[in-house]
PDB file of N, CA and C in Angstrom:
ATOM      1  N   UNK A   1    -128.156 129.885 128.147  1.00  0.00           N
ATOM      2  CA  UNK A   1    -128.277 128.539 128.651  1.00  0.00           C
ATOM      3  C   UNK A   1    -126.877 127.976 128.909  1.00  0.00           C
ATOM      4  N   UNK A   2    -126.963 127.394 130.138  1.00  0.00           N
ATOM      5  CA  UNK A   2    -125.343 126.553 130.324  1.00  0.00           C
ATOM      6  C   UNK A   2    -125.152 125.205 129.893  1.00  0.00           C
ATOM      7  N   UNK A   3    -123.978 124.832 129.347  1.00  0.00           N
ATOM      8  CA  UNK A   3    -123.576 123.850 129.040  1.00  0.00           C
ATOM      9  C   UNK A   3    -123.878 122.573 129.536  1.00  0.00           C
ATOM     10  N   UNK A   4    -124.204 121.315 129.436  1.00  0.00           N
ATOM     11  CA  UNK A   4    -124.832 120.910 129.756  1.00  0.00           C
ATOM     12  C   UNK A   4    -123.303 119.767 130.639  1.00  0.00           C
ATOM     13  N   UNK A   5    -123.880 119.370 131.521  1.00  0.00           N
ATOM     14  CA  UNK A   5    -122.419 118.568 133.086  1.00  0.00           C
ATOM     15  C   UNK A   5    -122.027 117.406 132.310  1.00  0.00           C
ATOM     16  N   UNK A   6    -122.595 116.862 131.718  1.00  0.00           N
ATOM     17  CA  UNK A   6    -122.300 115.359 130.676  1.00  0.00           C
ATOM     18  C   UNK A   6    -121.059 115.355 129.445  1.00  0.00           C
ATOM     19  N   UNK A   7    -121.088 117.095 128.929  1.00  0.00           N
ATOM     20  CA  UNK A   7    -120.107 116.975 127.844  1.00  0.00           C
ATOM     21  C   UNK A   7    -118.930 117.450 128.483  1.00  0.00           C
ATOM     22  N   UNK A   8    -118.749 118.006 129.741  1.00  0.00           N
ATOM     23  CA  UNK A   8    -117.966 118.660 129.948  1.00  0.00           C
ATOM     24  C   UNK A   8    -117.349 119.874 129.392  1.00  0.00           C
ATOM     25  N   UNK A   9    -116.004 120.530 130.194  1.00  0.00           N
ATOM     26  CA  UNK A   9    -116.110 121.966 129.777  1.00  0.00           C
ATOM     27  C   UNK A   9    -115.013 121.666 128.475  1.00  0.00           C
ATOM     28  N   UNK A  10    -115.239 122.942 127.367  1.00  0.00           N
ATOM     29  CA  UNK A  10    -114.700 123.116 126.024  1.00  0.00           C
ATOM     30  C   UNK A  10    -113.372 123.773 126.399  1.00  0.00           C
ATOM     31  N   UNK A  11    -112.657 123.112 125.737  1.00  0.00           N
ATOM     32  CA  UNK A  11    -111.001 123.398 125.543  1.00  0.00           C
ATOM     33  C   UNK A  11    -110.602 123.170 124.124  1.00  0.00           C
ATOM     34  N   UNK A  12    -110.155 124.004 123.419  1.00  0.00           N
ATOM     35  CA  UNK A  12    -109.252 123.320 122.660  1.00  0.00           C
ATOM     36  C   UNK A  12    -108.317 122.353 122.433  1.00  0.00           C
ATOM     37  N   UNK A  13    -108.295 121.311 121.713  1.00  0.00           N
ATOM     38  CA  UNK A  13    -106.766 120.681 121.574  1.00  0.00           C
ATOM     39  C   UNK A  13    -105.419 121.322 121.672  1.00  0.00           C
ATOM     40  N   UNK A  14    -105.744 122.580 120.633  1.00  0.00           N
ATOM     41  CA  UNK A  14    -103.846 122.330 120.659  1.00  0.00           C
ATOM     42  C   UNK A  14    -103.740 123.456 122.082  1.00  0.00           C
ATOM     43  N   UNK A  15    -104.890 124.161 123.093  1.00  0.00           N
ATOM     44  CA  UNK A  15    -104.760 124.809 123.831  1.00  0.00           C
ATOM     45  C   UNK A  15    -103.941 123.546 125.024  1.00  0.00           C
ATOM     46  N   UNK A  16    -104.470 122.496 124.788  1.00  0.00           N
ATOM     47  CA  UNK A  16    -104.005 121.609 126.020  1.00  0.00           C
ATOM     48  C   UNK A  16    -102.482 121.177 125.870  1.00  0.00           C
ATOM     49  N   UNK A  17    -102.224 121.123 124.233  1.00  0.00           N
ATOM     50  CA  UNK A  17    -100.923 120.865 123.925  1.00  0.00           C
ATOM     51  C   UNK A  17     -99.627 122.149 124.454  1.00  0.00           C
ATOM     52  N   UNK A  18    -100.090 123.197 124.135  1.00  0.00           N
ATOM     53  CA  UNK A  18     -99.478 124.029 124.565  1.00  0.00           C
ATOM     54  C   UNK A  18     -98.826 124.499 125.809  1.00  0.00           C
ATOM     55  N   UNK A  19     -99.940 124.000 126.909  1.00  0.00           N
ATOM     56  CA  UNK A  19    -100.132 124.075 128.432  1.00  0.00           C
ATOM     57  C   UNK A  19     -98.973 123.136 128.925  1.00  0.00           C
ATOM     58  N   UNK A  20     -99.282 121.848 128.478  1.00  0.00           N
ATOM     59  CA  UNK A  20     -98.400 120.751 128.721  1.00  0.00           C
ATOM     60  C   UNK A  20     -96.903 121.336 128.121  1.00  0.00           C
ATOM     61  N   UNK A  21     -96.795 121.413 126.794  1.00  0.00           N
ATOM     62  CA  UNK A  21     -95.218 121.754 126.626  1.00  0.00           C
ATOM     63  C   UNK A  21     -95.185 122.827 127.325  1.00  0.00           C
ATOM     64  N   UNK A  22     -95.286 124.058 127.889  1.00  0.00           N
ATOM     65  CA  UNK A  22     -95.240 125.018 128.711  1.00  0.00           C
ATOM     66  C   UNK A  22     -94.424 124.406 129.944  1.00  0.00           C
ATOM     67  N   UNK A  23     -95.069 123.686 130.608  1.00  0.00           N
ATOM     68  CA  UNK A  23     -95.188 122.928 131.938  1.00  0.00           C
ATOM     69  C   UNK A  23     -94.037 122.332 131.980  1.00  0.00           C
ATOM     70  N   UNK A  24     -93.859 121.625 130.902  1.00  0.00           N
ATOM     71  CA  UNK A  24     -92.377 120.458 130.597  1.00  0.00           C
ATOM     72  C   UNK A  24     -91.341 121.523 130.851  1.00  0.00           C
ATOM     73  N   UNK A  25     -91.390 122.709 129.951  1.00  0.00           N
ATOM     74  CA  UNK A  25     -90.176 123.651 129.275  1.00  0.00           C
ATOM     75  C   UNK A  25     -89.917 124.008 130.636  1.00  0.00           C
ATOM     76  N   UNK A  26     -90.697 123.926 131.583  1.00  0.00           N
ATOM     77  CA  UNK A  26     -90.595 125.161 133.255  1.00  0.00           C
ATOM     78  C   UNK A  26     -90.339 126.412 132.970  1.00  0.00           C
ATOM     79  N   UNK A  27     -90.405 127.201 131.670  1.00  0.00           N
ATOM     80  CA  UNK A  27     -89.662 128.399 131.524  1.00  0.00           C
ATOM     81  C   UNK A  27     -92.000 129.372 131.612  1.00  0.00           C
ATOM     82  N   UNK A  28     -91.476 130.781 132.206  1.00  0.00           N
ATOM     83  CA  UNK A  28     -92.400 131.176 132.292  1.00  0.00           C
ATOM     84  C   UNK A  28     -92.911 132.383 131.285  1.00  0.00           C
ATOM     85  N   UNK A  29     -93.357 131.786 129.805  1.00  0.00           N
ATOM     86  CA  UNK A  29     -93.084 132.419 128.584  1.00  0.00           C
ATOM     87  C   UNK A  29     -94.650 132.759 128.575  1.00  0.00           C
ATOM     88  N   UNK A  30     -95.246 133.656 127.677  1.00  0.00           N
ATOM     89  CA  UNK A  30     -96.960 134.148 127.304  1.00  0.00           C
ATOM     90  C   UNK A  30     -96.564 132.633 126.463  1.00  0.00           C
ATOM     91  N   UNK A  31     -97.965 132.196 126.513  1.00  0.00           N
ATOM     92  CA  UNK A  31     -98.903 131.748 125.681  1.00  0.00           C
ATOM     93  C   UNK A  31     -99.821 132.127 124.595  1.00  0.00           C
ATOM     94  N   UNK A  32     -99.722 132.293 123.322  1.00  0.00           N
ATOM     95  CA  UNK A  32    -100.044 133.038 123.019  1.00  0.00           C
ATOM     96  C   UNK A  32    -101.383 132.336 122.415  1.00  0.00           C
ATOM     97  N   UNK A  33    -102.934 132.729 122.455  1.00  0.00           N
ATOM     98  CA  UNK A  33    -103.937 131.659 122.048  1.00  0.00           C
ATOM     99  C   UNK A  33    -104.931 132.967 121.143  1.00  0.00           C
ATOM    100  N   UNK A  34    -105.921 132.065 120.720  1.00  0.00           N
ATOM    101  CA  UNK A  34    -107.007 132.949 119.994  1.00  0.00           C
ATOM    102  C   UNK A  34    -108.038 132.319 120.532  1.00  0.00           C
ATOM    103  N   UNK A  35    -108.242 131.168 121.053  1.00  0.00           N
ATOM    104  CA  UNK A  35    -109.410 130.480 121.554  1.00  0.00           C
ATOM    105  C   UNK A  35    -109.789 131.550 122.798  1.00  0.00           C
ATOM    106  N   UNK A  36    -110.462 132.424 122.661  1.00  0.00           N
ATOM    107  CA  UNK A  36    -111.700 133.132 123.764  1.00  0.00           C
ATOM    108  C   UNK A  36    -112.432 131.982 124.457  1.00  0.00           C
ATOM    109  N   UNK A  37    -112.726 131.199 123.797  1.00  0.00           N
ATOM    110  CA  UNK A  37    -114.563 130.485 124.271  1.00  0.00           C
ATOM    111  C   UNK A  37    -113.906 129.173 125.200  1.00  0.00           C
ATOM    112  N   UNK A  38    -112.509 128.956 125.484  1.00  0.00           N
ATOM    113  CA  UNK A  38    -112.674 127.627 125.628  1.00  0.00           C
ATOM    114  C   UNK A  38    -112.451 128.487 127.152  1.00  0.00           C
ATOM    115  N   UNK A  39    -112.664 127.366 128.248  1.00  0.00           N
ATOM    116  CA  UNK A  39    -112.490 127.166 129.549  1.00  0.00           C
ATOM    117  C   UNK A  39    -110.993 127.377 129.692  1.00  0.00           C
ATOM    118  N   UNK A  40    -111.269 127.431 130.897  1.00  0.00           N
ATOM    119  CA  UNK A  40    -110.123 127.826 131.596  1.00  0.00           C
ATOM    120  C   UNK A  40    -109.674 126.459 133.020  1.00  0.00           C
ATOM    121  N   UNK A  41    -108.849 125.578 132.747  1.00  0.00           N
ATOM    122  CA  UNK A  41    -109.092 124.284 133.855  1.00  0.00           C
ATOM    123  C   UNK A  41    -107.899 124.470 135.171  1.00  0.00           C
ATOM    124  N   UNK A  42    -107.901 123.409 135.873  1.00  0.00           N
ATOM    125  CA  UNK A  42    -107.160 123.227 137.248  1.00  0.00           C
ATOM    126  C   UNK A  42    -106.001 123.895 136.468  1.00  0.00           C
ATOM    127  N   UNK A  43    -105.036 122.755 135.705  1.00  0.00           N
ATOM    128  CA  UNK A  43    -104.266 122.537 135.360  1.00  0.00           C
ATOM    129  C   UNK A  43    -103.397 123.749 134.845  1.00  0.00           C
ATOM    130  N   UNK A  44    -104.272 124.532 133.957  1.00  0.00           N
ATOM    131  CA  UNK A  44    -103.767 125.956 133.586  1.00  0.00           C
ATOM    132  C   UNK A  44    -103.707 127.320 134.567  1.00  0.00           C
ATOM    133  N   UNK A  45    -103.338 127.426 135.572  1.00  0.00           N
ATOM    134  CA  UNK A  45    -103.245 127.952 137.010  1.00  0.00           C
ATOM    135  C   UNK A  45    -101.811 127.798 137.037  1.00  0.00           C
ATOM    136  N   UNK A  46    -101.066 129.573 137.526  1.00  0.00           N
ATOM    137  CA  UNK A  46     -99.848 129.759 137.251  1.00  0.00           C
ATOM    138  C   UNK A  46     -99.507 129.879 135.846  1.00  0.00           C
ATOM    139  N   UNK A  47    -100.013 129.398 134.888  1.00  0.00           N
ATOM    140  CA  UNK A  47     -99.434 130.109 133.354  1.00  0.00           C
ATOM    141  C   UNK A  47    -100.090 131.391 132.944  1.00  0.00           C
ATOM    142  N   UNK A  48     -99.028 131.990 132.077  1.00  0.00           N
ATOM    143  CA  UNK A  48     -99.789 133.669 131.533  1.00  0.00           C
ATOM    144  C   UNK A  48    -100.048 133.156 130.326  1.00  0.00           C
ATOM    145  N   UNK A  49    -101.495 133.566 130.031  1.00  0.00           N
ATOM    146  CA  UNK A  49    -101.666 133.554 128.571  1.00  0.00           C
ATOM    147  C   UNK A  49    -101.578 134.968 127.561  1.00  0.00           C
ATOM    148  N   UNK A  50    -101.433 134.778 126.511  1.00  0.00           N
ATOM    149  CA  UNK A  50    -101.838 136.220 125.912  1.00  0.00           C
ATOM    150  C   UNK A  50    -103.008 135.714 124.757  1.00  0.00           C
ATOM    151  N   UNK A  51    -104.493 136.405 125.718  1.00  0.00           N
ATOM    152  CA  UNK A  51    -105.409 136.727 124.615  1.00  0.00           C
ATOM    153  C   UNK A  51    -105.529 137.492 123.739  1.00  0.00           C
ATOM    154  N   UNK A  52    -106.160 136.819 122.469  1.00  0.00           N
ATOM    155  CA  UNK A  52    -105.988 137.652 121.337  1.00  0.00           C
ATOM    156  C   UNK A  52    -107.444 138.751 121.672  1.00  0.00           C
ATOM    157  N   UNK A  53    -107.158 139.992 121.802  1.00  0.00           N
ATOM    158  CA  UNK A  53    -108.913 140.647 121.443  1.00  0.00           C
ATOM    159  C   UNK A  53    -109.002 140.961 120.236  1.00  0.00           C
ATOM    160  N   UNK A  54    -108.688 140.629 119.565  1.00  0.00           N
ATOM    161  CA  UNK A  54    -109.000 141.436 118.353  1.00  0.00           C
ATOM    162  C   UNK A  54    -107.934 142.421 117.625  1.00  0.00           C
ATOM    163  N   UNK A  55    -106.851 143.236 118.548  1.00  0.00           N
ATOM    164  CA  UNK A  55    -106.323 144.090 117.746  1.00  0.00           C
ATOM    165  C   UNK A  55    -104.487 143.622 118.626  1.00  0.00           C
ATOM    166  N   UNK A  56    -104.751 143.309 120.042  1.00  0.00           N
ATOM    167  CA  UNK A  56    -103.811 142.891 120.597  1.00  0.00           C
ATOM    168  C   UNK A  56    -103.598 141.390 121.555  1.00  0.00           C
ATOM    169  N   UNK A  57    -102.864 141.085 121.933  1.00  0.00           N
ATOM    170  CA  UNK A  57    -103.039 139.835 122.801  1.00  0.00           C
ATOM    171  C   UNK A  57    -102.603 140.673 124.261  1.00  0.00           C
ATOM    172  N   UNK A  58    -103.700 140.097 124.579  1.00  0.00           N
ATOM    173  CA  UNK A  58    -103.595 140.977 126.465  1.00  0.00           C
ATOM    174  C   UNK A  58    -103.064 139.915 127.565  1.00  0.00           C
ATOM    175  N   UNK A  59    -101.889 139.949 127.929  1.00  0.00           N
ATOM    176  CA  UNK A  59    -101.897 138.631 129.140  1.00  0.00           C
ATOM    177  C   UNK A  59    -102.407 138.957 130.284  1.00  0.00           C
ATOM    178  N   UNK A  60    -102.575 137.234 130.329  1.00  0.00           N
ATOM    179  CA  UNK A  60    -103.983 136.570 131.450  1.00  0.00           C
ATOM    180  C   UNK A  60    -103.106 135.955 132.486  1.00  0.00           C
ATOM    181  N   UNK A  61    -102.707 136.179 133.611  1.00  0.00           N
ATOM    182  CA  UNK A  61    -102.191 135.407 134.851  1.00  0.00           C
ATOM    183  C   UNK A  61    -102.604 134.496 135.132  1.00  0.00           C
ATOM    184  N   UNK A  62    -103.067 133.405 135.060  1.00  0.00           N
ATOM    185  CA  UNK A  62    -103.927 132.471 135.534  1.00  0.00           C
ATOM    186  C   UNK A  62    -104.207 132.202 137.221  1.00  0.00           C
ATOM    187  N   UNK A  63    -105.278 132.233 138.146  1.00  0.00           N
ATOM    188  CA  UNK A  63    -105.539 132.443 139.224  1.00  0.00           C
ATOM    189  C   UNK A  63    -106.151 131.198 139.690  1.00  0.00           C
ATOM    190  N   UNK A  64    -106.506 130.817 140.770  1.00  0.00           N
ATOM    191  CA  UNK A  64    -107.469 129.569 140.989  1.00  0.00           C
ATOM    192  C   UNK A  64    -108.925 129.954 141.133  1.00  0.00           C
ATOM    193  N   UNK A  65    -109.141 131.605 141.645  1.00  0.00           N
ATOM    194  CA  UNK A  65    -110.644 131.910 141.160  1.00  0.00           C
ATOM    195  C   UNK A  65    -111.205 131.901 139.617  1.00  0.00           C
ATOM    196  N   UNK A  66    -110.222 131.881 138.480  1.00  0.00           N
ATOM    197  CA  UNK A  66    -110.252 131.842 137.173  1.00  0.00           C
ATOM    198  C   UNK A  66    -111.443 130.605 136.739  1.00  0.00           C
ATOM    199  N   UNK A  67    -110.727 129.424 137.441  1.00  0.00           N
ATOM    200  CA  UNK A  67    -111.191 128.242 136.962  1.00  0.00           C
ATOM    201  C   UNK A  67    -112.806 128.145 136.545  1.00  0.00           C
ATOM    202  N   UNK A  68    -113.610 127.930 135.538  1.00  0.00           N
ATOM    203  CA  UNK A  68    -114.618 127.310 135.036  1.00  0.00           C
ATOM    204  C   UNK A  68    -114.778 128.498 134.220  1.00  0.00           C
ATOM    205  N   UNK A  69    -113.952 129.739 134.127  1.00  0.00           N
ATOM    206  CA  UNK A  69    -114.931 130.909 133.628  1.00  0.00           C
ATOM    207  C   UNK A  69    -113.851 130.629 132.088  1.00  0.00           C
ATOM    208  N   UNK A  70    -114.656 131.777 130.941  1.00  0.00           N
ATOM    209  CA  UNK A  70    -114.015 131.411 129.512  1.00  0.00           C
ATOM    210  C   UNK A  70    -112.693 132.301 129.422  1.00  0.00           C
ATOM    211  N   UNK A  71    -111.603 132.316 128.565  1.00  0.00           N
ATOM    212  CA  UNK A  71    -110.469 133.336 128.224  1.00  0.00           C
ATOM    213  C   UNK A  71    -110.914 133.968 127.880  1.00  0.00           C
ATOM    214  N   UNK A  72    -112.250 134.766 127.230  1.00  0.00           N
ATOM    215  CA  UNK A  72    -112.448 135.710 126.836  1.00  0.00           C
ATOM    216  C   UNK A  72    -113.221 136.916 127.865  1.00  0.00           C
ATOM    217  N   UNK A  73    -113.563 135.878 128.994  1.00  0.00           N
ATOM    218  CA  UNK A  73    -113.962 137.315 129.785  1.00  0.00           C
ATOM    219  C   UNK A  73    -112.753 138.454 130.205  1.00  0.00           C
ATOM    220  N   UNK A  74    -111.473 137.966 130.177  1.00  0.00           N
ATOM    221  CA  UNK A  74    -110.438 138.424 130.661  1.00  0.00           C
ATOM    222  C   UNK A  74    -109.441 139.671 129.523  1.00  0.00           C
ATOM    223  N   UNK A  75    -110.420 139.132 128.794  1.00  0.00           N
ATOM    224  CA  UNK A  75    -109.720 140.082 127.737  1.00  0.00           C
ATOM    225  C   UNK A  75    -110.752 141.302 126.900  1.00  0.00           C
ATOM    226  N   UNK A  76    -110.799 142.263 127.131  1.00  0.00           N
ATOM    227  CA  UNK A  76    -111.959 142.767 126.700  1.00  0.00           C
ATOM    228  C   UNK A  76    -111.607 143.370 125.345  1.00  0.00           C
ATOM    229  N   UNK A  77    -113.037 143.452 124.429  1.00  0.00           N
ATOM    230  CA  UNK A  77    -112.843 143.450 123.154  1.00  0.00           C
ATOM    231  C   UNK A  77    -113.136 145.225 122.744  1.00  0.00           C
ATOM    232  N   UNK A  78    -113.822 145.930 123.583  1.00  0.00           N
ATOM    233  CA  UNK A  78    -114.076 147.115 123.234  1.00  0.00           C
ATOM    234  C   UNK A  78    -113.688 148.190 123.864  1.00  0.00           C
ATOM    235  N   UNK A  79    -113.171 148.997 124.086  1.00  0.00           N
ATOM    236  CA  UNK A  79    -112.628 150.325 124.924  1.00  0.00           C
ATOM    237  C   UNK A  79    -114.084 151.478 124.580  1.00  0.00           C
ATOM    238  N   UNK A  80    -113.926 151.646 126.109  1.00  0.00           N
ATOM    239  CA  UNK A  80    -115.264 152.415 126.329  1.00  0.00           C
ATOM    240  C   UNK A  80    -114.586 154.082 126.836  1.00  0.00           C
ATOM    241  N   UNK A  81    -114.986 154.974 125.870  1.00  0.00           N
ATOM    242  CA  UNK A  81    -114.108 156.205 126.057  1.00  0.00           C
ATOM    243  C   UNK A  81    -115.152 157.669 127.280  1.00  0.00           C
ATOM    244  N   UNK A  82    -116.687 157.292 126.971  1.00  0.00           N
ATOM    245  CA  UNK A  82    -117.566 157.985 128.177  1.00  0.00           C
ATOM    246  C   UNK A  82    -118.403 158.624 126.770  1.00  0.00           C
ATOM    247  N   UNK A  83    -119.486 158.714 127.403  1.00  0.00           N
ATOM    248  CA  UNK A  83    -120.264 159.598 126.683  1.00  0.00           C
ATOM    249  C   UNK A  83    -119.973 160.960 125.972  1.00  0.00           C
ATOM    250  N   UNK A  84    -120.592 161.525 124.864  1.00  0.00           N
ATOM    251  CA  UNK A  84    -120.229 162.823 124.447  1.00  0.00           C
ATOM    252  C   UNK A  84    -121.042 163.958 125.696  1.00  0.00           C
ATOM    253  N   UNK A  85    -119.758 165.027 125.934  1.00  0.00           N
ATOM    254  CA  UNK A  85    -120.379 165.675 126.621  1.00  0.00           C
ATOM    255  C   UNK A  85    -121.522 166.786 126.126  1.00  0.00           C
ATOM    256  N   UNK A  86    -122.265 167.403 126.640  1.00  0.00           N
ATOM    257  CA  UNK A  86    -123.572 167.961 126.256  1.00  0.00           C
ATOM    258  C   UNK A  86    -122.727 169.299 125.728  1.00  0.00           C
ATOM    259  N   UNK A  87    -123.086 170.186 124.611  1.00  0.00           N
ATOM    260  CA  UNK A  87    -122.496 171.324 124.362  1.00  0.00           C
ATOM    261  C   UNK A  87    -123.209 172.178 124.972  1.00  0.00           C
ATOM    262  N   UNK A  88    -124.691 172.183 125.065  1.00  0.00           N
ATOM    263  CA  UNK A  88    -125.732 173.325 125.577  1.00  0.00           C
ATOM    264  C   UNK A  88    -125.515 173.153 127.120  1.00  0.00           C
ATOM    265  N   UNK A  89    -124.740 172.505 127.808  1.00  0.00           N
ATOM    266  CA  UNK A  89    -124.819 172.445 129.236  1.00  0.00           C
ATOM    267  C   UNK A  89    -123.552 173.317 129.435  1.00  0.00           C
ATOM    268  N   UNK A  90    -122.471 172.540 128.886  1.00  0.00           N
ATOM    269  CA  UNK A  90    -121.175 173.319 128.864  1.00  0.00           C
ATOM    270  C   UNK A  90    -121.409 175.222 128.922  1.00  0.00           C
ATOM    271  N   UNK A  91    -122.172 175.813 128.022  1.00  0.00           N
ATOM    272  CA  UNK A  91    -121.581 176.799 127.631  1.00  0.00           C
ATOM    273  C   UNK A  91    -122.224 177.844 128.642  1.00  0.00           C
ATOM    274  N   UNK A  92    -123.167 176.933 129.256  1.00  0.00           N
ATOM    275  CA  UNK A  92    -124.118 177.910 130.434  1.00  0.00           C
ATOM    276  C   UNK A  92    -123.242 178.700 131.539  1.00  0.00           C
TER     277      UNK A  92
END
């Protein structure tokens, strides 16, 4: 179910604090966040973030197709290595 248009989209606080001193500093440094779930807004376009997945922080470029989607689609949490291959097929 989607969020409902009245509360608007979820950001963190200190994610907005960060953005802003970023912006002030003009210097083009990672960001470094753990918030996955919050949105992604206008405003944060042109900054790199580094999401946390879990074991590393992956940086995020920020794009203008980005906008409404969460930081965590951008960072993926599981490495997918392929199925085990069949031994009885192999040895034919």
């Amino acid at each position: 179910m989607a969020r409902s248009v009245w509360k608007g989209p979820f950001v963190d606080g200190y994610l907005l604090k960060k953005a802003d001193k970023s912006r002030a500093s003009g210097r083009n440094e990672i960001i470094k966040i753990w918030s996955r779930r919050s949105t992604i807004l206008p405003q944060f376009v042109g900054l790199t973030f580094g999401v946390y997945n879990g074991h590393k922080f992956l940086p995020v470029n920020v794009t203008e197709h980005m906008i409404g989607h969460k930081f965590g689609e951008f960072a993926p949490t599981r490495t997918f290595y392929g199925h085990a291959a069949d031994k009885k097929a192999k040895r034919k």
